[in-house]
N, C-alpha and C. Protein backbone atom coordinates (compact mmCIF):
# COMPACT_ATOMS: atom_id res chain seq x y z
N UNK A 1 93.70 102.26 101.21
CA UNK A 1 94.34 103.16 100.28
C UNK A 1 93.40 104.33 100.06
N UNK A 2 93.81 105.30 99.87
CA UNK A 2 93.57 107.09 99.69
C UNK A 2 93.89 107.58 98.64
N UNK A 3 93.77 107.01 97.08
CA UNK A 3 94.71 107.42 96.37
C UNK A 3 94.11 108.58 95.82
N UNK A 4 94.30 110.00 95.31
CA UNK A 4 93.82 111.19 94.93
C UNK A 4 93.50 110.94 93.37
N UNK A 5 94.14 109.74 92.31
CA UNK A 5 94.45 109.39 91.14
C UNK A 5 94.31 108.21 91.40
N UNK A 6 93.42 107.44 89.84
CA UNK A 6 93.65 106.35 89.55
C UNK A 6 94.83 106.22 89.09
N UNK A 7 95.17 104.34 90.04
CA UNK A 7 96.37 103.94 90.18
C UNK A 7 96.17 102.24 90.23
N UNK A 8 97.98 102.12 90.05
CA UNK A 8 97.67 100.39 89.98
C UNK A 8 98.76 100.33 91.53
N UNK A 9 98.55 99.94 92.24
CA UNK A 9 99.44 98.91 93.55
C UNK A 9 99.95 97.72 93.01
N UNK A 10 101.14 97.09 93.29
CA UNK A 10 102.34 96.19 92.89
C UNK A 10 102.85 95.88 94.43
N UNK A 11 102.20 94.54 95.07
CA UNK A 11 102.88 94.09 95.96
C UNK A 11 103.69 93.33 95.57
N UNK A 12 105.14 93.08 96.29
CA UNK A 12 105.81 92.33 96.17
C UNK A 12 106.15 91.67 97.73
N UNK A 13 106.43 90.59 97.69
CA UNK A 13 106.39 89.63 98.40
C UNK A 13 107.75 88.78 98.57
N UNK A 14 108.98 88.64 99.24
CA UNK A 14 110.15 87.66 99.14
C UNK A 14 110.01 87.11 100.15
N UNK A 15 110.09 85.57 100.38
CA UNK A 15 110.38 84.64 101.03
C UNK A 15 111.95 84.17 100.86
N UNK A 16 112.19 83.75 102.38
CA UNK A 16 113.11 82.68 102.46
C UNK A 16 114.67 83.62 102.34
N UNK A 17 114.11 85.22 102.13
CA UNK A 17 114.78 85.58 101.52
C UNK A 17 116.03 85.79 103.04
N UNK A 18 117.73 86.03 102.79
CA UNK A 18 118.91 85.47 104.07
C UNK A 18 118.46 83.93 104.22
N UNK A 19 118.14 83.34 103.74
CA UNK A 19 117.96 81.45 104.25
C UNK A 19 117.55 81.63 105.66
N UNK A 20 116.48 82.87 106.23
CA UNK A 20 115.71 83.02 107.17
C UNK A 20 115.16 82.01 107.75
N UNK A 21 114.02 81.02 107.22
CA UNK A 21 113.81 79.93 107.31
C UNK A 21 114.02 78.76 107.24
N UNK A 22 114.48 78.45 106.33
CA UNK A 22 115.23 77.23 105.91
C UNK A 22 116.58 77.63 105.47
N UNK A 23 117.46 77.06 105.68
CA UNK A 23 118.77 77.19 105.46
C UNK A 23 119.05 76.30 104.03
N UNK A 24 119.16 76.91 102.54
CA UNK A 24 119.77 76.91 101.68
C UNK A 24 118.89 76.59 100.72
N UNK A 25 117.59 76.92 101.13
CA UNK A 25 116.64 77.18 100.08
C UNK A 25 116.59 78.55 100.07
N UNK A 26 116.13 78.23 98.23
CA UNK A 26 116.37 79.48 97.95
C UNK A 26 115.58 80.84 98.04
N UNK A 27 115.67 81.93 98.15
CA UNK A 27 114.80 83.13 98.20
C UNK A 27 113.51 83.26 96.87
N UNK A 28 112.36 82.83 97.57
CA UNK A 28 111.40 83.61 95.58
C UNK A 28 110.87 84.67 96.22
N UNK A 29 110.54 85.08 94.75
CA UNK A 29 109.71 86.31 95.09
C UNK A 29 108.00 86.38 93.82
N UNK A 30 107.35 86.63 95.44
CA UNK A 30 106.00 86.93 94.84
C UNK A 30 105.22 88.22 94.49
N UNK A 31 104.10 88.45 93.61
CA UNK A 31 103.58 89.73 93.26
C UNK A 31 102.68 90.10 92.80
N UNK A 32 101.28 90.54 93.14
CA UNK A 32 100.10 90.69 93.03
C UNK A 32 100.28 92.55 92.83
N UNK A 33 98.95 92.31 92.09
CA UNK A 33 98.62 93.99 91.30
C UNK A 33 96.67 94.31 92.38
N UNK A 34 96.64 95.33 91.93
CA UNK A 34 95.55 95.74 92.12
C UNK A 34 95.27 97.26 91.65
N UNK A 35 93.74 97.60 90.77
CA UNK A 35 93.85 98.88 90.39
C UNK A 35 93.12 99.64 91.75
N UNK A 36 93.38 100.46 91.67
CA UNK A 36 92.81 101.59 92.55
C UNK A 36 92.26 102.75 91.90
N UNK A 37 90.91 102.90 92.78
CA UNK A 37 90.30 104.11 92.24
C UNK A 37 90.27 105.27 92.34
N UNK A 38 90.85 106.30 91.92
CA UNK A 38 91.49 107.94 92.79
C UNK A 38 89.82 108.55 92.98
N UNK A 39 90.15 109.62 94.67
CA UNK A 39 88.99 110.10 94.60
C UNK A 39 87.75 109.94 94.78
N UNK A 40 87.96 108.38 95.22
CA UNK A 40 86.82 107.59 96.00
C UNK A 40 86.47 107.35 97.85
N UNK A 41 87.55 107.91 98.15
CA UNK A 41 88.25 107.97 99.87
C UNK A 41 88.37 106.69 100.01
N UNK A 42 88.59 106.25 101.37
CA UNK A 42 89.40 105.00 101.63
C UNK A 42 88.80 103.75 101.00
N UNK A 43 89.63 102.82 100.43
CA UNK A 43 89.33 101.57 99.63
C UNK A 43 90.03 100.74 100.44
N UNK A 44 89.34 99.29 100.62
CA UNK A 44 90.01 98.40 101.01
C UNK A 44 90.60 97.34 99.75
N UNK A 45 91.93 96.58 100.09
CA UNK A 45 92.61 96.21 99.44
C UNK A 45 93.11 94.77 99.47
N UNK A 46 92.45 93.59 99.38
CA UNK A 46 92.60 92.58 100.25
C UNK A 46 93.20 91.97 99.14
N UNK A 47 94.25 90.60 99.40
CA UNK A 47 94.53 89.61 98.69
C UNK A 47 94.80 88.47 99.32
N UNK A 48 94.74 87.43 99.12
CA UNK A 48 94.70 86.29 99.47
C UNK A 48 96.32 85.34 99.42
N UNK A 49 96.74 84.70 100.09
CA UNK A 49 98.48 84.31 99.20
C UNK A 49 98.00 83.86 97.65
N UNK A 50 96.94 83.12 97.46
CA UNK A 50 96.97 82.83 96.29
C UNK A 50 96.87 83.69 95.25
N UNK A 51 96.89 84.83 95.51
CA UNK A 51 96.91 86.24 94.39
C UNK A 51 98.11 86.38 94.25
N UNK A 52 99.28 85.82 95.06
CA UNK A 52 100.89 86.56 94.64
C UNK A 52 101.41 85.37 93.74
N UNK A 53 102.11 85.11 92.79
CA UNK A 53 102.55 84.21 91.72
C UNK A 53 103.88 84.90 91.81
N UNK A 54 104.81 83.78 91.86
CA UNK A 54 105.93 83.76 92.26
C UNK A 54 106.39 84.32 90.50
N UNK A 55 107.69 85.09 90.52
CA UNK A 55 108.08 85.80 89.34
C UNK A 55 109.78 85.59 89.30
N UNK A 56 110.20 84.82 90.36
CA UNK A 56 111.69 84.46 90.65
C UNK A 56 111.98 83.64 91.41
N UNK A 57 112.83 82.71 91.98
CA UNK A 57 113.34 82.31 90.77
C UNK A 57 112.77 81.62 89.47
N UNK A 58 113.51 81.59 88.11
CA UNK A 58 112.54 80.74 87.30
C UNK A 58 112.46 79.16 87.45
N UNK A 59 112.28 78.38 88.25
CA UNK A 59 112.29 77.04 88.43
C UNK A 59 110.54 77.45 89.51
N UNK A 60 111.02 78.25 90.29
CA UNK A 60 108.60 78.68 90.85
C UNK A 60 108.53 79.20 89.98
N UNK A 61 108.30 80.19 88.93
CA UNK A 61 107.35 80.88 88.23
C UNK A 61 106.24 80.95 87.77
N UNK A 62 105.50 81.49 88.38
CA UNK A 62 104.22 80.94 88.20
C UNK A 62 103.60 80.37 89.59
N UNK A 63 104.21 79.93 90.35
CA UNK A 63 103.56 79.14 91.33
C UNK A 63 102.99 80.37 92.43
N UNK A 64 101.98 79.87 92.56
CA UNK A 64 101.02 80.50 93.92
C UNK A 64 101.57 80.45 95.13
N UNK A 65 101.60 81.69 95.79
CA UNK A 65 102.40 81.34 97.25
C UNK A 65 101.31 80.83 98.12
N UNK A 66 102.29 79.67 98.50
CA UNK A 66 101.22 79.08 99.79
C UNK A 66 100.54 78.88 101.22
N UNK A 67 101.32 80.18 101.47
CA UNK A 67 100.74 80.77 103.18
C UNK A 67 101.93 81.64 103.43
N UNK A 68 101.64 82.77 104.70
CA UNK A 68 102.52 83.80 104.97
C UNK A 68 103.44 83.58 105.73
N UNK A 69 103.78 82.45 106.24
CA UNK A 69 104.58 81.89 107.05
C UNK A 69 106.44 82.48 106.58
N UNK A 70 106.38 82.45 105.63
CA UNK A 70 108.63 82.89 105.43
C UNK A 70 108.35 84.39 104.70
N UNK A 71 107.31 84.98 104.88
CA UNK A 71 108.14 86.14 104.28
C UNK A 71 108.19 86.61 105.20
N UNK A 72 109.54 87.74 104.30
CA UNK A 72 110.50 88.16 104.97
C UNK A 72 110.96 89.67 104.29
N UNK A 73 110.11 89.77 102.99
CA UNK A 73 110.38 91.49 102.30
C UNK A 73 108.81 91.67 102.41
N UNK A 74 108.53 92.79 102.14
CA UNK A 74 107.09 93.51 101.70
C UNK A 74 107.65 94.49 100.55
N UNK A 75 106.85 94.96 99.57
CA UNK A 75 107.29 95.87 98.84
C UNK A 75 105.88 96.80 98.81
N UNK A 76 105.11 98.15 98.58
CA UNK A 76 104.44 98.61 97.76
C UNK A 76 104.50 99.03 96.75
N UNK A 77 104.44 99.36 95.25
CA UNK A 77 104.84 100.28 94.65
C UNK A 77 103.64 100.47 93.22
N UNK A 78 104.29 101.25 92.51
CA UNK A 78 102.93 101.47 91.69
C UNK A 78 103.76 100.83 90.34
N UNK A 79 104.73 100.30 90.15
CA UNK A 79 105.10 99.63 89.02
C UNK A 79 105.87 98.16 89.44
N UNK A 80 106.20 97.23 89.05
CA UNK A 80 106.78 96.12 88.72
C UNK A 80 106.57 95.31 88.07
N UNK A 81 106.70 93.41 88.37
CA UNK A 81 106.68 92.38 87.21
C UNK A 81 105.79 91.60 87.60
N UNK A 82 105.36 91.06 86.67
CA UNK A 82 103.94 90.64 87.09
C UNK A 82 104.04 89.03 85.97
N UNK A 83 103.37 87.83 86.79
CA UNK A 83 103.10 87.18 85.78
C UNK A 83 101.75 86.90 85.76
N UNK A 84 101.35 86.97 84.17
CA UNK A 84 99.58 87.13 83.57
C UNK A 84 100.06 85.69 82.55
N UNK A 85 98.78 85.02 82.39
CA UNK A 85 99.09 84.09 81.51
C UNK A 85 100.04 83.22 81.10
N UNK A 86 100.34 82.84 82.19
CA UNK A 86 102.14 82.42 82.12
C UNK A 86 103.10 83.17 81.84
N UNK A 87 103.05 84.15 81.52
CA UNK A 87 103.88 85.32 81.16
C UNK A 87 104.62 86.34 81.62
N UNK A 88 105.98 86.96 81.73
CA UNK A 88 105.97 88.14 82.64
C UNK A 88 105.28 89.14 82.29
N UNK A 89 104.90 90.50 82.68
CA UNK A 89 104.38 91.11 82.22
C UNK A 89 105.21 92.42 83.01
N UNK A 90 105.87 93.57 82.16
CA UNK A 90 106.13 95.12 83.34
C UNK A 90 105.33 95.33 83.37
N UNK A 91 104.52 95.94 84.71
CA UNK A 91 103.52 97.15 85.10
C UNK A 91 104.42 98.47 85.51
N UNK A 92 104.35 99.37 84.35
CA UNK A 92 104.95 100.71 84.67
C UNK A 92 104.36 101.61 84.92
N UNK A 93 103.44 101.73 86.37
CA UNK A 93 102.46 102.67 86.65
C UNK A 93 102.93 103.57 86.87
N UNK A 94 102.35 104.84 86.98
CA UNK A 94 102.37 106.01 87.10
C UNK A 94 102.93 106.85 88.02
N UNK A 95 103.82 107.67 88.53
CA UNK A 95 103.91 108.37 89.77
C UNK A 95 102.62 108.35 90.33
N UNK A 96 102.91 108.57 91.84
CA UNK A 96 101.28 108.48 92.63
C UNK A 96 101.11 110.19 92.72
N UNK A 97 100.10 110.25 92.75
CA UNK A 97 99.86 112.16 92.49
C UNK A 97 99.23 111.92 94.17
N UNK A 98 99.78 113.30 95.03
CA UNK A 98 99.56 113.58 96.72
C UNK A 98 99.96 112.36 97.55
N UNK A 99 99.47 112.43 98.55
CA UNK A 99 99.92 111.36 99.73
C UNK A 99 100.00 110.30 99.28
N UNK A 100 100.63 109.15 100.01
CA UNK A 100 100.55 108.25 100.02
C UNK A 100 99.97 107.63 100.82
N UNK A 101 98.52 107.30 101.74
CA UNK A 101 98.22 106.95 102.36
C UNK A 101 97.84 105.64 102.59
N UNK A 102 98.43 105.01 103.97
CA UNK A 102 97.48 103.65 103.77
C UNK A 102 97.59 103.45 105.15
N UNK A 103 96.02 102.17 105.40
CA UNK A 103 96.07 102.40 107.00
C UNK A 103 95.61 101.28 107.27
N UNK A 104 95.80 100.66 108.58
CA UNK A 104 95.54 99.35 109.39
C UNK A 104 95.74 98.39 108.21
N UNK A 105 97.14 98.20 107.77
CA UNK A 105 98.15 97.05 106.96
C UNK A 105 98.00 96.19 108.06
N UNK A 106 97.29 94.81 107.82
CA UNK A 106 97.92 93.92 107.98
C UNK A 106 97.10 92.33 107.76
N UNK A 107 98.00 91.09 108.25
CA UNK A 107 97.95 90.13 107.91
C UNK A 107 96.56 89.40 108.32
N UNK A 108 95.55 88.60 107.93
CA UNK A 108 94.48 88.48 108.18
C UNK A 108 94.55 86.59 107.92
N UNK A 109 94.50 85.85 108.81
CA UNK A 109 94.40 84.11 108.46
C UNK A 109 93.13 83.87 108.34
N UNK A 110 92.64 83.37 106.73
CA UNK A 110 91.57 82.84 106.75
C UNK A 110 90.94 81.24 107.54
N UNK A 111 89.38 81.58 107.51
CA UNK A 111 88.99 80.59 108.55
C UNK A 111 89.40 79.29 107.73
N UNK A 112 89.79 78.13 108.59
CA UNK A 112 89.71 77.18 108.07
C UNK A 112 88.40 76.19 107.55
């Protein structure tokens, strides 16, 4: 990330989502935050599955996603729902001020 302004990132994460994988389980969705520092040049941005906490349906809530295997959405954005403390929480971040830059996205399997 490149951000020109401090900012917050809002991944979102859906599994399962079309019964892609399993047929008639249901779609959740996961979502990890991160702040970003404007004006620092490129930052790396790592998270782990266990950083995304499922926020839908409410029967996971709360639950840690447990490997990248069914997803099936990506989201970026600088606002959404977040759960903190068992809790939902909105993050209504900010418009992003200039580019949007981001570079070499992608999936990384930790060692066993």
């Amino acid at each position: 990330m490149n951000p020109e302004s401090d900012n917050t990132i809002v991944i979102t994460l859906t599994c399962h989502q079309w019964g892609a994988f399993s047929p008639g389980t249901p779609a959740v969705t996961y979502t990890a935050a991160r702040e970003i520092l404007g004006g620092r040049g490129w930052q790396r941005v790592a998270l782990s599955a266990g950083d995304f906490l499922a926020i839908r349906p409410d029967a996971a809530v709360g639950k840690a996603l447990a490997d990248w295997r069914t997803i099936t959405e990506l989201a970026i954005s600088p606002s959404g729902e977040l759960i903190r403390d068992g809790s939902r929480h909105k993050i209504a971040g900010s418009a992003w001020k200039g580019p949007r830059e981001i570079r070499n996205l992608r999936w990384e399997l930790a060692a066993p």
